[in-house]
C-alpha atoms as a PDB file:
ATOM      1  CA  UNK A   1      31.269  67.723 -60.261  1.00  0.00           C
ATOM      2  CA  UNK A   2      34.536  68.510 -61.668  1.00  0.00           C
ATOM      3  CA  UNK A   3      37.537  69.973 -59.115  1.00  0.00           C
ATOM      4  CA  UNK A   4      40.947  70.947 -59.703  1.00  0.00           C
ATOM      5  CA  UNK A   5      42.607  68.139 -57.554  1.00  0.00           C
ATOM      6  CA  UNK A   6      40.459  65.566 -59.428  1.00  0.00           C
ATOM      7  CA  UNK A   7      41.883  62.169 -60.382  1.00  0.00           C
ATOM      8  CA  UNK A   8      39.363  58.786 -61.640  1.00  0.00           C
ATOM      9  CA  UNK A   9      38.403  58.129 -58.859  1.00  0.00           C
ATOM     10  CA  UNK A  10      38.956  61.402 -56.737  1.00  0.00           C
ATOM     11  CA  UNK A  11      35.617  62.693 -55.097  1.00  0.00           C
ATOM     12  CA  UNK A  12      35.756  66.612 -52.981  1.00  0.00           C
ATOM     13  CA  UNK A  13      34.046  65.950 -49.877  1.00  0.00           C
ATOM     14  CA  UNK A  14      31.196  68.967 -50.881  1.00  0.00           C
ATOM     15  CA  UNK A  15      30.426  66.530 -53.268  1.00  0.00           C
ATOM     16  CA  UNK A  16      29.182  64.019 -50.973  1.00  0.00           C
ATOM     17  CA  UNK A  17      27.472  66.837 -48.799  1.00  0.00           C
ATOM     18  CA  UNK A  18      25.481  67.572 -51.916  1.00  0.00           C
ATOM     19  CA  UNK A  19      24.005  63.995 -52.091  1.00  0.00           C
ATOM     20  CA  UNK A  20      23.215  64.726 -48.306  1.00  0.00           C
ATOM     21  CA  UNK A  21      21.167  67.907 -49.285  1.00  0.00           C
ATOM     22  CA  UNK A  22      19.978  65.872 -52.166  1.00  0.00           C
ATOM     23  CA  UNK A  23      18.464  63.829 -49.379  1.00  0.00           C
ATOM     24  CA  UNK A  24      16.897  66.627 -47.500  1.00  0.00           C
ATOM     25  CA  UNK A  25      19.975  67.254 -45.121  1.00  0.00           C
ATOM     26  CA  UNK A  26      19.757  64.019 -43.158  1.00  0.00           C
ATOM     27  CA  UNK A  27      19.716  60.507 -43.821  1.00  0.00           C
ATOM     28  CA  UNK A  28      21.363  57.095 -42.694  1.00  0.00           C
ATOM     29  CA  UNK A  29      24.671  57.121 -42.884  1.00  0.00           C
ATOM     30  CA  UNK A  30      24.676  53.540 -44.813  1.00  0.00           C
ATOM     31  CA  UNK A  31      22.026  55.025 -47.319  1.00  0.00           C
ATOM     32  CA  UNK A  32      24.532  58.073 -47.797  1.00  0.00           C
ATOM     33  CA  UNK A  33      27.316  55.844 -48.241  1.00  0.00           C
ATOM     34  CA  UNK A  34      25.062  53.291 -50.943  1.00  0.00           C
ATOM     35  CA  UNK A  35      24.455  56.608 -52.236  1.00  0.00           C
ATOM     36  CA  UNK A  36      27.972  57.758 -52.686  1.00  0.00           C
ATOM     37  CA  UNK A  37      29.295  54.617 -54.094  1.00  0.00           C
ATOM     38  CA  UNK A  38      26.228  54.699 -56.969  1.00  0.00           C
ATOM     39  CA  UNK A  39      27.454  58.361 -58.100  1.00  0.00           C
ATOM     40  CA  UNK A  40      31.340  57.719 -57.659  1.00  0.00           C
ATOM     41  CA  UNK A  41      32.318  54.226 -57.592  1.00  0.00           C
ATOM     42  CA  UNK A  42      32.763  51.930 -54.855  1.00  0.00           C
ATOM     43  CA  UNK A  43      36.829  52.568 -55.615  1.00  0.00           C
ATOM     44  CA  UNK A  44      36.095  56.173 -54.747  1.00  0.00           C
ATOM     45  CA  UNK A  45      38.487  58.256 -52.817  1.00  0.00           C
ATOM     46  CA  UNK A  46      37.270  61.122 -50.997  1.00  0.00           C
ATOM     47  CA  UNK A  47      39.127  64.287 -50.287  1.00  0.00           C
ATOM     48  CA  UNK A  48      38.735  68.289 -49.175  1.00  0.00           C
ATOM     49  CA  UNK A  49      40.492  71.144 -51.019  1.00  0.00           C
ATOM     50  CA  UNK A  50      43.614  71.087 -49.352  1.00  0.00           C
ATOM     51  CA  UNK A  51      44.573  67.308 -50.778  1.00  0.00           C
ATOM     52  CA  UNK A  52      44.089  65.518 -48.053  1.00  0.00           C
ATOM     53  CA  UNK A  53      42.852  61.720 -49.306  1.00  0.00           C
ATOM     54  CA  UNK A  54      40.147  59.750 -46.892  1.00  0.00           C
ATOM     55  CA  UNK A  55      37.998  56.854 -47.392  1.00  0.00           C
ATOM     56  CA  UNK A  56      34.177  57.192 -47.036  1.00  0.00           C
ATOM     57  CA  UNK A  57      34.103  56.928 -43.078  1.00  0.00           C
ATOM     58  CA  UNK A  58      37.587  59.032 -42.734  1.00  0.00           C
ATOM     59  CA  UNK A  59      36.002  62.091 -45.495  1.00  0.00           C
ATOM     60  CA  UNK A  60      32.731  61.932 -42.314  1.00  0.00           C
ATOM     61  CA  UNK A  61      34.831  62.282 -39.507  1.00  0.00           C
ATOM     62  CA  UNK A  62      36.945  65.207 -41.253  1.00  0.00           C
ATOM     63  CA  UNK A  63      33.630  66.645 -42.334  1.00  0.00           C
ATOM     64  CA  UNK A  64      32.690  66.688 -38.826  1.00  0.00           C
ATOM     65  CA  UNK A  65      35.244  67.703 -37.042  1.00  0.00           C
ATOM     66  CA  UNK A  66      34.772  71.055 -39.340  1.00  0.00           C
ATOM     67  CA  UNK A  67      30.998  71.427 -38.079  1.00  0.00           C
ATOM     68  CA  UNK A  68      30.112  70.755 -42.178  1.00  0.00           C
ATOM     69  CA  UNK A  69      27.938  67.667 -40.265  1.00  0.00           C
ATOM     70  CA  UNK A  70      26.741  65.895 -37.606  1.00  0.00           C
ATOM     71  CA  UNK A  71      26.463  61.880 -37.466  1.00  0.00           C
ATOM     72  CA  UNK A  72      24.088  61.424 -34.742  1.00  0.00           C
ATOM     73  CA  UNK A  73      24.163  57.439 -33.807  1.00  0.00           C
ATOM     74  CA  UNK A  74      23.330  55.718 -37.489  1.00  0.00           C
ATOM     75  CA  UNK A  75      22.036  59.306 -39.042  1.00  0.00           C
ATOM     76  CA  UNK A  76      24.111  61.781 -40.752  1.00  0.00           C
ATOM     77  CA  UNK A  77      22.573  65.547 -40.860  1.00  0.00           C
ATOM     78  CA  UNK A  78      24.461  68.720 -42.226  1.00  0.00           C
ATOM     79  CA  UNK A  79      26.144  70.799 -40.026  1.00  0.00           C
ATOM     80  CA  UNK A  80      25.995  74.368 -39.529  1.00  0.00           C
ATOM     81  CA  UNK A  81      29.113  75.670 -41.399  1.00  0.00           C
ATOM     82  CA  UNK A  82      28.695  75.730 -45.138  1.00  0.00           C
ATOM     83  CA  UNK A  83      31.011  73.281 -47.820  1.00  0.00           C
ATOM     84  CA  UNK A  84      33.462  74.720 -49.558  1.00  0.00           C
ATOM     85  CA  UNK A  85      32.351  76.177 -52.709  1.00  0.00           C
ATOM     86  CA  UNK A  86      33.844  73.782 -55.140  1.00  0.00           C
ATOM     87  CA  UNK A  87      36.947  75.780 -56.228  1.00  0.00           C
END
């Protein structure tokens, strides 16, 4: 899961969409963030394309505000517009 903007501990935010699809699409949001910080490191910073740096509740809301998902209550689900394609 390598990316052009990657430092140690630098994680794209399609990335943690993956482990979401790895999950069927939806899951609990604390079982996709256990998830996240098993792959990446609980040091992890997340991040989109453009190089803008969030932490693991800050790369969700960005994801969502971009339709790429939906956190219904405690559940997180994809969203209808695809992730970036890794570039």
């Amino acid at each position: 899961m390598s990316h052009p903007l990657t430092a140690d501990t630098f994680v794209p935010g399609h990335d943690v969409l993956q482990l979401l699809a790895e999950r069927g699409g939806r899951c609990p949001v604390e079982t996709l963030r256990e998830a996240s910080a098993s792959a990446f490191g609980t040091a992890a910073v997340y991040g989109n394309c453009h190089g803008d740096r969030f932490d693991f509740d800050g790369l969700l809301d960005f994801l969502a505000s971009r339709g790429k998902l939906r956190v219904e209550g405690e559940i997180a689900a994809l969203g209808n517009v695809p992730a970036c394609s890794g570039h």
